[in-house]
Protein backbone atom coordinates (compact mmCIF):
# COMPACT_ATOMS: atom_id res chain seq x y z
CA UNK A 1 97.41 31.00 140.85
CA UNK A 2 96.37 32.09 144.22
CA UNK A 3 94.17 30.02 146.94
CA UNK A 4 91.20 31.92 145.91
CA UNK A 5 91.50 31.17 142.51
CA UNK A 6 92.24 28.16 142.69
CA UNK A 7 88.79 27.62 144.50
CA UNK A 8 87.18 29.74 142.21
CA UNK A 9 88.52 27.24 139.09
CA UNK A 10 87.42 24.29 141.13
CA UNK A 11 83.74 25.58 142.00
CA UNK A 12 83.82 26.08 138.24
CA UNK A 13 84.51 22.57 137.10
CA UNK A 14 82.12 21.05 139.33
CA UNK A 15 79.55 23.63 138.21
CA UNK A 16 80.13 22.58 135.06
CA UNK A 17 80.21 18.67 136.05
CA UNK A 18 77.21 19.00 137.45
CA UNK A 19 75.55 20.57 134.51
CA UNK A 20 76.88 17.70 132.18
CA UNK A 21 75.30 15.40 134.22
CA UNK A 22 72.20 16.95 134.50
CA UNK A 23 71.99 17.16 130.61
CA UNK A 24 72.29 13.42 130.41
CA UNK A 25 69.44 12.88 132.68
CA UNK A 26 67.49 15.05 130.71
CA UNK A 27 68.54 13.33 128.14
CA UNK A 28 68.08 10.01 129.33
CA UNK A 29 64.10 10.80 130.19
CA UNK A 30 63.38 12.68 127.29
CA UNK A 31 64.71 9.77 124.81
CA UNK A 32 61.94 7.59 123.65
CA UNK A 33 61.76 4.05 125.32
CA UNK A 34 63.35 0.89 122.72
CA UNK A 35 61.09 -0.19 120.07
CA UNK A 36 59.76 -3.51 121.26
CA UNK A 37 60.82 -7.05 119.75
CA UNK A 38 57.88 -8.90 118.56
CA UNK A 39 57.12 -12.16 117.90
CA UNK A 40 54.06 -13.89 115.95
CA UNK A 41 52.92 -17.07 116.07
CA UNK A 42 49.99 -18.01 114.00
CA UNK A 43 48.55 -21.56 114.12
CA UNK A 44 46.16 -22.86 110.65
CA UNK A 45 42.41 -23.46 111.36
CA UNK A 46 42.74 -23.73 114.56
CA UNK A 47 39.26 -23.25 116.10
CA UNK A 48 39.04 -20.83 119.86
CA UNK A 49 37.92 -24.21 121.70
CA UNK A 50 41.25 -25.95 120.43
CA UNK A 51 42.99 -24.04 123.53
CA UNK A 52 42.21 -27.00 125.42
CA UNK A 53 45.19 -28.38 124.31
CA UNK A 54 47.54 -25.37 124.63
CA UNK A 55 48.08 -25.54 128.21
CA UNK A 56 51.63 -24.00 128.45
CA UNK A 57 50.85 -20.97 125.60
CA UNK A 58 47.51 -20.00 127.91
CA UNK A 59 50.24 -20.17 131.01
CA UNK A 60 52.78 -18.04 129.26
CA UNK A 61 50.88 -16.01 127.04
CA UNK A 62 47.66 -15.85 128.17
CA UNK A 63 48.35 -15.61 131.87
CA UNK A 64 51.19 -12.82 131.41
CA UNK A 65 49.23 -10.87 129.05
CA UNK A 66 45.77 -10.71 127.50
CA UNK A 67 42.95 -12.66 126.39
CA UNK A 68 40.55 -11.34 123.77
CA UNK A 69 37.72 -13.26 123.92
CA UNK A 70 35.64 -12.08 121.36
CA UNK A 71 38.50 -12.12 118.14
CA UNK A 72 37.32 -12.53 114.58
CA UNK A 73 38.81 -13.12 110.84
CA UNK A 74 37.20 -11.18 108.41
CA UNK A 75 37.62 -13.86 105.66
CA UNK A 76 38.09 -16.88 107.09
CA UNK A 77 39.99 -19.11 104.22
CA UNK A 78 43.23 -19.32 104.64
CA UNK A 79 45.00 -16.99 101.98
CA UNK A 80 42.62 -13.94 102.26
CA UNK A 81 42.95 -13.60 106.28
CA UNK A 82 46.82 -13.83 105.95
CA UNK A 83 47.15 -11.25 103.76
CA UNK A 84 44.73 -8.96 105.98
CA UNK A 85 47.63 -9.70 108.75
CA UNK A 86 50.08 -8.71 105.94
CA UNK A 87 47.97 -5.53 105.40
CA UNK A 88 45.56 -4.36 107.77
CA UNK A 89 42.74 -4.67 105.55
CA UNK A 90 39.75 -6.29 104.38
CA UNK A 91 39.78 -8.74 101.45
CA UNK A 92 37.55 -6.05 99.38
CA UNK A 93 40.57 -3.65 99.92
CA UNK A 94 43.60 -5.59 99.73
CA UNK A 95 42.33 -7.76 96.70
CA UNK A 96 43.21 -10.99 97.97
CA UNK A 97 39.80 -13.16 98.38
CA UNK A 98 40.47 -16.84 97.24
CA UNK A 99 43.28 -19.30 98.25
CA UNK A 100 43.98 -19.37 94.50
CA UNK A 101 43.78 -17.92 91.40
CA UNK A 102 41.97 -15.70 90.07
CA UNK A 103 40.72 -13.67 93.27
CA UNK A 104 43.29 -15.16 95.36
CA UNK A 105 46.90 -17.03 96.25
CA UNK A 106 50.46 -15.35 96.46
CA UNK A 107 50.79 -13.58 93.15
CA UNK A 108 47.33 -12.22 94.06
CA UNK A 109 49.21 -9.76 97.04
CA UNK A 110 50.98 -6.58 96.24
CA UNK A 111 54.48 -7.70 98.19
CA UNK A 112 55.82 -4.89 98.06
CA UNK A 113 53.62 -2.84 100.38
CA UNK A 114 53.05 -4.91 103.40
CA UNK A 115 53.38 -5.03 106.97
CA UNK A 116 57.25 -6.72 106.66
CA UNK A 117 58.25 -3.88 104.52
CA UNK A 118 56.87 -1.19 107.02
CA UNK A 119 58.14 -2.92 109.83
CA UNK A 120 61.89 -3.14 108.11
CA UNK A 121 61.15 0.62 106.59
CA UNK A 122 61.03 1.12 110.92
CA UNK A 123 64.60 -0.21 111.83
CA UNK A 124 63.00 -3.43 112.18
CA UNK A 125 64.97 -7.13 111.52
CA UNK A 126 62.23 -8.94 110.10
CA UNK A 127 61.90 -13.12 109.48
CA UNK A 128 59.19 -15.24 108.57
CA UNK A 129 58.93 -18.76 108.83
CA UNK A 130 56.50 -21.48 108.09
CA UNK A 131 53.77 -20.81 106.11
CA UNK A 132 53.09 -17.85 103.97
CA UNK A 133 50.02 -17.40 101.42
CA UNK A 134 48.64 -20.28 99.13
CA UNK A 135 50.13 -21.43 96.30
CA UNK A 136 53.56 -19.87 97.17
CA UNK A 137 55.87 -21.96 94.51
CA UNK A 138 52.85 -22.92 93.07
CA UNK A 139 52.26 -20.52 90.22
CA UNK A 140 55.39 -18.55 89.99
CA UNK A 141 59.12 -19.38 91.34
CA UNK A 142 59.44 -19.30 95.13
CA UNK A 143 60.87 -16.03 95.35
CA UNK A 144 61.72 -14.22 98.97
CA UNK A 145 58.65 -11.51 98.63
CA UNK A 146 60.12 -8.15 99.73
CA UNK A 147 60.71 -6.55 103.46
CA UNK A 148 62.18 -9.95 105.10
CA UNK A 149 65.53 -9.65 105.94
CA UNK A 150 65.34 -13.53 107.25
CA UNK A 151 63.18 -15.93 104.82
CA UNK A 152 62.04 -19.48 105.54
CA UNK A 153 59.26 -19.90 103.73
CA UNK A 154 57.54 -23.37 103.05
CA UNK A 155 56.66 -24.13 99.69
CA UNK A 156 53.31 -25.28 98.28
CA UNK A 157 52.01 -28.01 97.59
CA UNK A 158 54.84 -29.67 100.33
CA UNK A 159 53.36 -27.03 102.44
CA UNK A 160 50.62 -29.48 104.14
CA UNK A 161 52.90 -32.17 104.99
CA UNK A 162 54.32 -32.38 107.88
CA UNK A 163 57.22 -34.34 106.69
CA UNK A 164 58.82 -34.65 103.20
CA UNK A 165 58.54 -30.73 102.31
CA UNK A 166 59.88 -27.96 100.70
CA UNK A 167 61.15 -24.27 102.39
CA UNK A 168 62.40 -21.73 100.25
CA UNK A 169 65.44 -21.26 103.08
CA UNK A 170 66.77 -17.23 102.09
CA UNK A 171 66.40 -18.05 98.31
CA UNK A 172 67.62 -21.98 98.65
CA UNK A 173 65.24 -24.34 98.21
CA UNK A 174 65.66 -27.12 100.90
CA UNK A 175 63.77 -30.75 101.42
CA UNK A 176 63.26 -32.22 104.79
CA UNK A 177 62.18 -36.01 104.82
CA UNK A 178 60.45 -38.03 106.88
CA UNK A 179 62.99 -38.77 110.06
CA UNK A 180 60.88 -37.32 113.65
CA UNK A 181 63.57 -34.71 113.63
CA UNK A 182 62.45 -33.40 110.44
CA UNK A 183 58.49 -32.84 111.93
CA UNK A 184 57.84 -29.75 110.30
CA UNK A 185 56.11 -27.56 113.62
CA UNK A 186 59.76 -28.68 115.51
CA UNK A 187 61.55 -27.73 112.76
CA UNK A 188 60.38 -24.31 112.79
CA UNK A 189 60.61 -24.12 116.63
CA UNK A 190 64.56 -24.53 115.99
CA UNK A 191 64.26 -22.05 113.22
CA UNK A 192 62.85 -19.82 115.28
CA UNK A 193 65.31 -20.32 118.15
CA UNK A 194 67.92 -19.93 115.94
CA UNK A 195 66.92 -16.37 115.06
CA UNK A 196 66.45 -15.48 118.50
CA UNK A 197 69.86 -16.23 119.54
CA UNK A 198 71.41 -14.34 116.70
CA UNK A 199 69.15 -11.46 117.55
CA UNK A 200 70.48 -11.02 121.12
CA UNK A 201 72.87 -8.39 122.19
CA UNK A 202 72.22 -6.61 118.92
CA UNK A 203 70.64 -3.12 118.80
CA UNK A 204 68.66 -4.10 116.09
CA UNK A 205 64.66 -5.21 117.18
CA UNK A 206 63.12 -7.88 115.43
CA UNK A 207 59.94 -8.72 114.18
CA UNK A 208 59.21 -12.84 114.04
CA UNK A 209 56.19 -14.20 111.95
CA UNK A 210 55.98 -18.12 112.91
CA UNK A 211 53.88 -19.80 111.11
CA UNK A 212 53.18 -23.71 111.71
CA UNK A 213 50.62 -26.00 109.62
CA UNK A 214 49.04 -27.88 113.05
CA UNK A 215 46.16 -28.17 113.19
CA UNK A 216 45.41 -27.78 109.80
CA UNK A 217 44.97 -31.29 107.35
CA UNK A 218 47.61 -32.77 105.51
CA UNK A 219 46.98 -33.67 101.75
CA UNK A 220 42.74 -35.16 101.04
CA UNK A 221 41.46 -33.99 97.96
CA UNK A 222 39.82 -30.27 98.98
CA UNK A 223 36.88 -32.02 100.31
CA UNK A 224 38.42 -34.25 103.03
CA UNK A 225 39.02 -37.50 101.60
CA UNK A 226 41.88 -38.77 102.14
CA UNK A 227 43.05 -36.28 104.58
CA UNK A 228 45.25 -37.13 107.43
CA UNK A 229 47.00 -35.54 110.54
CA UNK A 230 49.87 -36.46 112.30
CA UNK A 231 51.17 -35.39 115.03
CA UNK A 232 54.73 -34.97 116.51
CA UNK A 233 55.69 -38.92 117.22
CA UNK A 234 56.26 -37.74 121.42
CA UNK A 235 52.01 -37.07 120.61
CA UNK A 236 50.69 -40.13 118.92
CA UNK A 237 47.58 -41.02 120.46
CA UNK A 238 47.62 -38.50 123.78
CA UNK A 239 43.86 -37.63 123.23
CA UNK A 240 42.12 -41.15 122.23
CA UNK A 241 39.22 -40.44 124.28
CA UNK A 242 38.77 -37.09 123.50
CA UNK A 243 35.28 -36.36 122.58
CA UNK A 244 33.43 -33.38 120.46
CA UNK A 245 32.82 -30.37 121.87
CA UNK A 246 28.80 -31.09 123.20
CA UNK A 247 26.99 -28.86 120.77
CA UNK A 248 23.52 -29.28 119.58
CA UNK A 249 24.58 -27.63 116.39
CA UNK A 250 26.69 -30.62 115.85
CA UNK A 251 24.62 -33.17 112.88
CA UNK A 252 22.13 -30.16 113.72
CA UNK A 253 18.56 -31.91 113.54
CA UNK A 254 16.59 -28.83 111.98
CA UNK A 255 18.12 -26.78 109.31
CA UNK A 256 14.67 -25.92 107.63
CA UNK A 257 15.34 -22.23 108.79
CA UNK A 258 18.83 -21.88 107.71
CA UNK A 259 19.67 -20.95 104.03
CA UNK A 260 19.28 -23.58 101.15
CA UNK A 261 23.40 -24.66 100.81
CA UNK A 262 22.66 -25.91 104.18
CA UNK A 263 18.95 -27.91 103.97
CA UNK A 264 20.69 -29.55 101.48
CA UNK A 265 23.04 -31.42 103.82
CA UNK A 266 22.30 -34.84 104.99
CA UNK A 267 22.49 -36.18 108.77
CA UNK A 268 25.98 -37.98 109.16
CA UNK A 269 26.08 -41.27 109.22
CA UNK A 270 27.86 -42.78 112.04
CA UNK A 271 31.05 -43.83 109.62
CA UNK A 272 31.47 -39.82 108.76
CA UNK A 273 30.67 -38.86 112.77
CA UNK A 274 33.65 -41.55 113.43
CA UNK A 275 35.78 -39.80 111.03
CA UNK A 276 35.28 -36.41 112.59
CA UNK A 277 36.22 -37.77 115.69
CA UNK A 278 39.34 -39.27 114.33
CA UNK A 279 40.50 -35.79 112.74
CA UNK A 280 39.14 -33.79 116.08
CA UNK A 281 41.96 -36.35 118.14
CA UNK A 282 44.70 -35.52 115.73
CA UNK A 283 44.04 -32.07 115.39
CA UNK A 284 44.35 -31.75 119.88
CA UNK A 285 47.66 -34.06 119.58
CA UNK A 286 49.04 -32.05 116.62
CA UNK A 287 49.10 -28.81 118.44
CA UNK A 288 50.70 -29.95 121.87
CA UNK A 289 53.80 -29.60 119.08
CA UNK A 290 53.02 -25.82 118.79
CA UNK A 291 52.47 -25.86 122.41
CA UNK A 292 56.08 -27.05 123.05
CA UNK A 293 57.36 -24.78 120.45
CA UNK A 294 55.79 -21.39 122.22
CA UNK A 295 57.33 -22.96 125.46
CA UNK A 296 60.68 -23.45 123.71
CA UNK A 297 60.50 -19.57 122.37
CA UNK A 298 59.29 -18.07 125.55
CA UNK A 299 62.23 -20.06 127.44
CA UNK A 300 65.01 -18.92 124.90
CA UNK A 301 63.97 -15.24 125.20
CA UNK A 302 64.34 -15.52 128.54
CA UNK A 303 67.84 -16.65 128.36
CA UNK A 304 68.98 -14.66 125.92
CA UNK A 305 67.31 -11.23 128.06
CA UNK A 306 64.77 -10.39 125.43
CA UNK A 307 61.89 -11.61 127.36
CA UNK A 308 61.11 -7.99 128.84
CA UNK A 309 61.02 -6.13 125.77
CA UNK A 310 59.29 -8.84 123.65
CA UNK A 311 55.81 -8.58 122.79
CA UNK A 312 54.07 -12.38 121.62
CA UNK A 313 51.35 -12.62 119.78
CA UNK A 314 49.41 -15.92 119.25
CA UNK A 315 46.53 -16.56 117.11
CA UNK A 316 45.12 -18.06 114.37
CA UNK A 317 44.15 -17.57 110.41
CA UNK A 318 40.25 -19.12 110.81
CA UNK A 319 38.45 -21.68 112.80
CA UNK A 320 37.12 -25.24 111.14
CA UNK A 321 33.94 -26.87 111.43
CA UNK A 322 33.63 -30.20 113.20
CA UNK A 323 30.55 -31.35 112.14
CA UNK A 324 28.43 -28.26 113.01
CA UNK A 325 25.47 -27.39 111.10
CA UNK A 326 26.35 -30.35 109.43
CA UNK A 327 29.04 -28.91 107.88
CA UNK A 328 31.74 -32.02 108.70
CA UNK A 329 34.74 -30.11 108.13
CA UNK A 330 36.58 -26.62 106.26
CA UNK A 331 35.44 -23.05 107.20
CA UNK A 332 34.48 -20.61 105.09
CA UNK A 333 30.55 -20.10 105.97
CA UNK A 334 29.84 -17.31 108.94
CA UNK A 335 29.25 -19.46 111.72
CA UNK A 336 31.60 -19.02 115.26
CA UNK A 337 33.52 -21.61 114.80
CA UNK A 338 34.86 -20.71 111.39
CA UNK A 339 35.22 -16.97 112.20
CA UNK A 340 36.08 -16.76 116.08
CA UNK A 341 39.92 -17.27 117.01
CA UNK A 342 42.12 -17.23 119.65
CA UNK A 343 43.87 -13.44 120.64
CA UNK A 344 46.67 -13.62 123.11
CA UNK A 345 48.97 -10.68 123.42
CA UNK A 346 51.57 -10.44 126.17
CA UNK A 347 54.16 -7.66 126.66
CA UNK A 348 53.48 -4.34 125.27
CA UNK A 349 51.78 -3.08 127.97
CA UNK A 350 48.23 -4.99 127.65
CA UNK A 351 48.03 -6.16 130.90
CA UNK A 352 48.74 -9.42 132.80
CA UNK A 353 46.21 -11.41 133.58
CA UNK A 354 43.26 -10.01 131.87
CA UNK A 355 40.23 -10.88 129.36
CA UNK A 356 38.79 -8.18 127.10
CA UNK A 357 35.45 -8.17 125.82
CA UNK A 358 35.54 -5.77 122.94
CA UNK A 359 35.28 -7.00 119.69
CA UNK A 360 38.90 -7.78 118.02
CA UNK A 361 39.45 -8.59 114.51
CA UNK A 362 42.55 -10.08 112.56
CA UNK A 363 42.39 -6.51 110.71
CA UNK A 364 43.48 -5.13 114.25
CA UNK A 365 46.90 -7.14 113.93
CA UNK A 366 48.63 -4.79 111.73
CA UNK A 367 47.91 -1.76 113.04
CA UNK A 368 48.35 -3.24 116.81
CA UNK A 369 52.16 -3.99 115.73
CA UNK A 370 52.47 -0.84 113.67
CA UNK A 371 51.92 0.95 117.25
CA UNK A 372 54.16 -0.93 119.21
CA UNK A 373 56.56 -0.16 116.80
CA UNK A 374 56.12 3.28 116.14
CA UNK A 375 55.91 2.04 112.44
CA UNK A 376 53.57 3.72 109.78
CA UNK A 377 51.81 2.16 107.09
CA UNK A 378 51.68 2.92 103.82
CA UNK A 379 47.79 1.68 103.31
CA UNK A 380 45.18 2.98 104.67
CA UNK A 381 44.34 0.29 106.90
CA UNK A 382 40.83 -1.03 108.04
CA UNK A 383 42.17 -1.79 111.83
CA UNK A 384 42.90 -0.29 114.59
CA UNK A 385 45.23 -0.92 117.76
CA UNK A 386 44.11 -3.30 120.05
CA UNK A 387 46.08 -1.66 123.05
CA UNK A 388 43.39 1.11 124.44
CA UNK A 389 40.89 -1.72 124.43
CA UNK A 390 43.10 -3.86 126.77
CA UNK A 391 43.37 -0.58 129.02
CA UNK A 392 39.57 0.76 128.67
CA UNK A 393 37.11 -1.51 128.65
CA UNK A 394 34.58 0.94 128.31
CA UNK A 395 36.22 1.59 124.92
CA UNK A 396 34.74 0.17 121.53
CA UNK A 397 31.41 -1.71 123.29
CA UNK A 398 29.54 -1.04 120.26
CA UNK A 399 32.02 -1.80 117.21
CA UNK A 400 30.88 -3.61 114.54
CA UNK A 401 32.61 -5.96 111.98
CA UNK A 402 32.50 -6.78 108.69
CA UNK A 403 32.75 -10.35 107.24
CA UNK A 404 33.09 -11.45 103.63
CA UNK A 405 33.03 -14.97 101.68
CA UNK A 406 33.63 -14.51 98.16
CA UNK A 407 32.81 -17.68 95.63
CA UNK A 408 35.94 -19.42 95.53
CA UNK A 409 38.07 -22.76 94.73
CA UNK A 410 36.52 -26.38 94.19
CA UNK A 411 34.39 -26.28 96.32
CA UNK A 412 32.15 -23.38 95.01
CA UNK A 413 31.55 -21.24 98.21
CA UNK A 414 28.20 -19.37 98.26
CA UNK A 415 29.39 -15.62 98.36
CA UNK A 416 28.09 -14.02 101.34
CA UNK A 417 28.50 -10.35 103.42
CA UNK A 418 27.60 -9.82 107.18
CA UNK A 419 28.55 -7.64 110.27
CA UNK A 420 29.23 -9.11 113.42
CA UNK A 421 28.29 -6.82 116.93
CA UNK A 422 29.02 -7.82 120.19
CA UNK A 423 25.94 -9.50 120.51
CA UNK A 424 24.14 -10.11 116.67
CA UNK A 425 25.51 -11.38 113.08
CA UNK A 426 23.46 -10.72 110.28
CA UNK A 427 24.54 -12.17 106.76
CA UNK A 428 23.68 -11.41 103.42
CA UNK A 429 24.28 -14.02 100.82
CA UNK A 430 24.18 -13.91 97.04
CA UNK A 431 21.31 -16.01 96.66
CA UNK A 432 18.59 -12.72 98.52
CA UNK A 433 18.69 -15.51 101.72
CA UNK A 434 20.03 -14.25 104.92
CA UNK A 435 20.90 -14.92 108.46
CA UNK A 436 20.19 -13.27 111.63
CA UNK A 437 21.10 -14.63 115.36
CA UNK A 438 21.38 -13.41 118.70
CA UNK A 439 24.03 -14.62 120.38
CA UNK A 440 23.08 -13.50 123.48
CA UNK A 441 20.32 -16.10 123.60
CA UNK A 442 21.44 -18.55 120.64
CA UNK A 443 25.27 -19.15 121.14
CA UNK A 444 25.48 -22.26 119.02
CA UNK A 445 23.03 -20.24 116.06
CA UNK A 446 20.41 -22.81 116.34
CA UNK A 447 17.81 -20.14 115.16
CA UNK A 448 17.87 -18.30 112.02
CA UNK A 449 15.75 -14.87 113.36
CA UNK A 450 16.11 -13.52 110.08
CA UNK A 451 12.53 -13.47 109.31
CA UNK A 452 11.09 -12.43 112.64
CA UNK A 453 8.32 -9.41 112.54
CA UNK A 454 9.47 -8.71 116.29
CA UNK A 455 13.14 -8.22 115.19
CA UNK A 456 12.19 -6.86 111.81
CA UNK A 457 13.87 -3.07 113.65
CA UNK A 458 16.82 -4.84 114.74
CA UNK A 459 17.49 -6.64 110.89
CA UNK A 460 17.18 -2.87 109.82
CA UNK A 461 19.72 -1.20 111.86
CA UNK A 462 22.63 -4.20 111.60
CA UNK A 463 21.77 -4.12 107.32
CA UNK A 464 22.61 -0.15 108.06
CA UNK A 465 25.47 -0.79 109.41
CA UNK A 466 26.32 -3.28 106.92
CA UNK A 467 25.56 -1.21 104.23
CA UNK A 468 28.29 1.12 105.29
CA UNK A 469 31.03 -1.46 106.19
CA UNK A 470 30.68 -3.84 103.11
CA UNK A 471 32.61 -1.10 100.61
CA UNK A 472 34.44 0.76 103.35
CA UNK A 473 38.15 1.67 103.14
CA UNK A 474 40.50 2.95 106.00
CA UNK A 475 38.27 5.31 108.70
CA UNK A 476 35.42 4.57 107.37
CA UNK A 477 35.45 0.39 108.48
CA UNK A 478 36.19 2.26 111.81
């Protein structure tokens, strides 16, 4: 081969070198970015004001993501807003509208179309530990439900103790005791941990559901007698001067204009306004546990180099009355602090630093982690993703949500329907009563407007719009 070839063979190769290259960085930038890891961590009754005590999750969640201020459950009982989480829907669409049987519990759920099962239908590892829905174990074995490839599942009744219980442990039923190590909240933080490390350096994204009981009661008899709370032994007694949030709603001195359930209430006496400040103490201590557990999680996923491509969710399943409109303690009825929770959502791209205002509901969790993922459901789900909210705020300033209370469990809950704007609530109950406040003007829903002639328009429109959310199904709750 002559000179000239032999530059001609050369310019060649590199030609072609160069065009190799090139294809790979075409490549590279046309390839869709890594589906994120994501982790959930859901706390039980937790109430929005209850953040005082979560100092380090506001730091590391909060402050490196955002803050949506204005979150609601749709049903807020336990059972019926997990399995909206599972399924991106209202209770009147996913079926599941009691803690128990018949309208509620875990056979209640269709398992095998939920938001594990998309999530692991979308290359997703999936685990779940802590709690799950009410009365898993209870009424049927304590089988692994489908779509979790990593199960640690408390069982009930052990469920609300936070030592001496039961976790279905991948299909092995295992009892802790009563030793501090065994405190169930750090138990799950090393369960958690554990899964974390296994998960790094794979190629394989997870998807983490941690579930803790704090601050919900342990045992009491549905009413709360006998109900106690303890928290992690480091915690015993770190808020004994800790005092009620300063509401006027609390022992609330005139309930003439709010529906009959509630005239019927008593004024505490100062025995059951001791008691409530009792439960309110252990409740703060009980969750600096889950506060050192979110710590412990953010720290190892730092570590391990998942941090970056991590989304973290934290929230809760409902609020809890502490003695407003004399309710002394449980949930259910449509007041704030039964329906509003904490939203904190870092990674992802919702961005550092900042509060939203929009309206956010716990049917928005599904469908905000189906979009992260690039999952699909296979429901037509009542939600929507949370994400172009965090980016627009100009986006959604007029949404409306539904609320529902069906009759349920001992303790006989009035059944009730309402829609929630950014500024009203009107509720419908059973009984032809009803509920109407501003919340621009009446935070603490001192004043029942229901019956108003001036707002007799406004009662009109939000019944409208109730009208068309109560039976609604997939784009039409949007």
């Amino acid at each position: 081969m002559g000179p000239d070839a032999r530059r001609t063979a050369v310019l060649i190769a590199a030609i072609v070198i160069c065009l190799i290259c090139l294809a790979g960085v075409l490549h590279l930038r046309s390839a869709p970015p890594p589906q994120p890891n994501i982790l959930v961590i859901m706390s039980d009754d937790q109430r929005l004001d209850d953040m005082r005590a979560l100092v380090k999750t506001q730091a590391l969640i909060g402050a490196q993501g955002t803050t949506f201020a204005n979150t609601y459950v749709a049903t807020s009982l336990c059972c019926p807003s997990r399995a909206t989480y599972l399924t991106g829907q209202y209770a009147h669409n996913n079926n599941v509208q009691d803690n128990g049987p018949p309208l509620g519990g875990f056979d209640r759920l269709d398992h095998t179309n939920t938001l594990a099962v998309w999530m692991q239908s979308a290359g997703y590892y999936t685990a779940h530990l802590g709690k799950y829905l009410n009365f898993y174990g209870v009424t049927s074995p304590p089988v692994v439900p489908p779509g979790w490839s990593r199960w640690f599942g408390l069982v009930d009744p052990s469920t609300y103790r936070m030592y001496d219980y039961t976790v279905n442990d991948d299909g092995t039923l295992v009892t802790y005791g009563h030793e501090p190590s065994e405190y169930q909240t750090d138990v799950l933080a090393a369960k958690a941990e554990e899964v974390l490390r296994e998960r790094a350096g794979t190629d394989q994204p997870f998807f983490l559901t941690v579930a803790p009981l704090a601050p919900h009661l342990e045992g009491g008899d549905g009413s709360g007698a006998g109900a106690i709370l303890r928290p992690a032994p480091r915690h015993q007694g770190r808020f004994p001067r800790a005092k009620l949030p300063g509401k006027a709603s609390f022992n609330e001195v005139d309930v003439l204009d709010k529906p009959a359930h509630i005239q019927a209430r008593g004024r505490f006496t100062k025995k059951r306004r001791d008691e409530i400040v009792r439960i309110y103490r252990a409740r703060l201590a009980s969750l600096l546990a889950v506060d050192d557990l979110v710590e412990r999680l953010v720290n190892v996923l730092q570590e391990t180099g998942q941090l970056e491509n991590t989304v973290i969710l934290f929230t809760s399943d409902n609020g809890f009355f502490l003695g407003e409109h004399r309710l002394p303690d449980g949930k259910y009825y449509p007041y704030e602090e039964a329906f509003r929770v904490p939203l904190l959502i870092r990674g992802g791209g919702f961005p550092a630093g900042f509060t939203a205002q929009q309206l956010a509901g716990n049917v928005d969790l599904a469908p905000t982690i189906l979009s992260l993922a690039g999952a699909d459901a296979d429901r037509d789900v009542d939600g929507q993703p949370l994400l172009p909210l965090a980016l627009d705020p100009k986006l959604e300033t007029d949404r409306a949500l539904l609320i529902e209370g069906f009759s349920h469990g001992r303790r006989a809950g009035l059944p009730f329907v309402g829609v929630r704007t950014g500024r009203w609530v009107y509720v419908e109950y059973e009984t032809g009563e009803s509920e109407l406040y501003d919340l621009k003007t009446d935070p603490q829903q001192l004043d029942n407007r229901a019956a108003a002639p001036e707002l007799a328009g406004r009662r009109a429109a939000l019944a409208a719009r109730l009208e068309k959310l109560r039976g609604c199904s997939g784009e039409s709750c949007r």
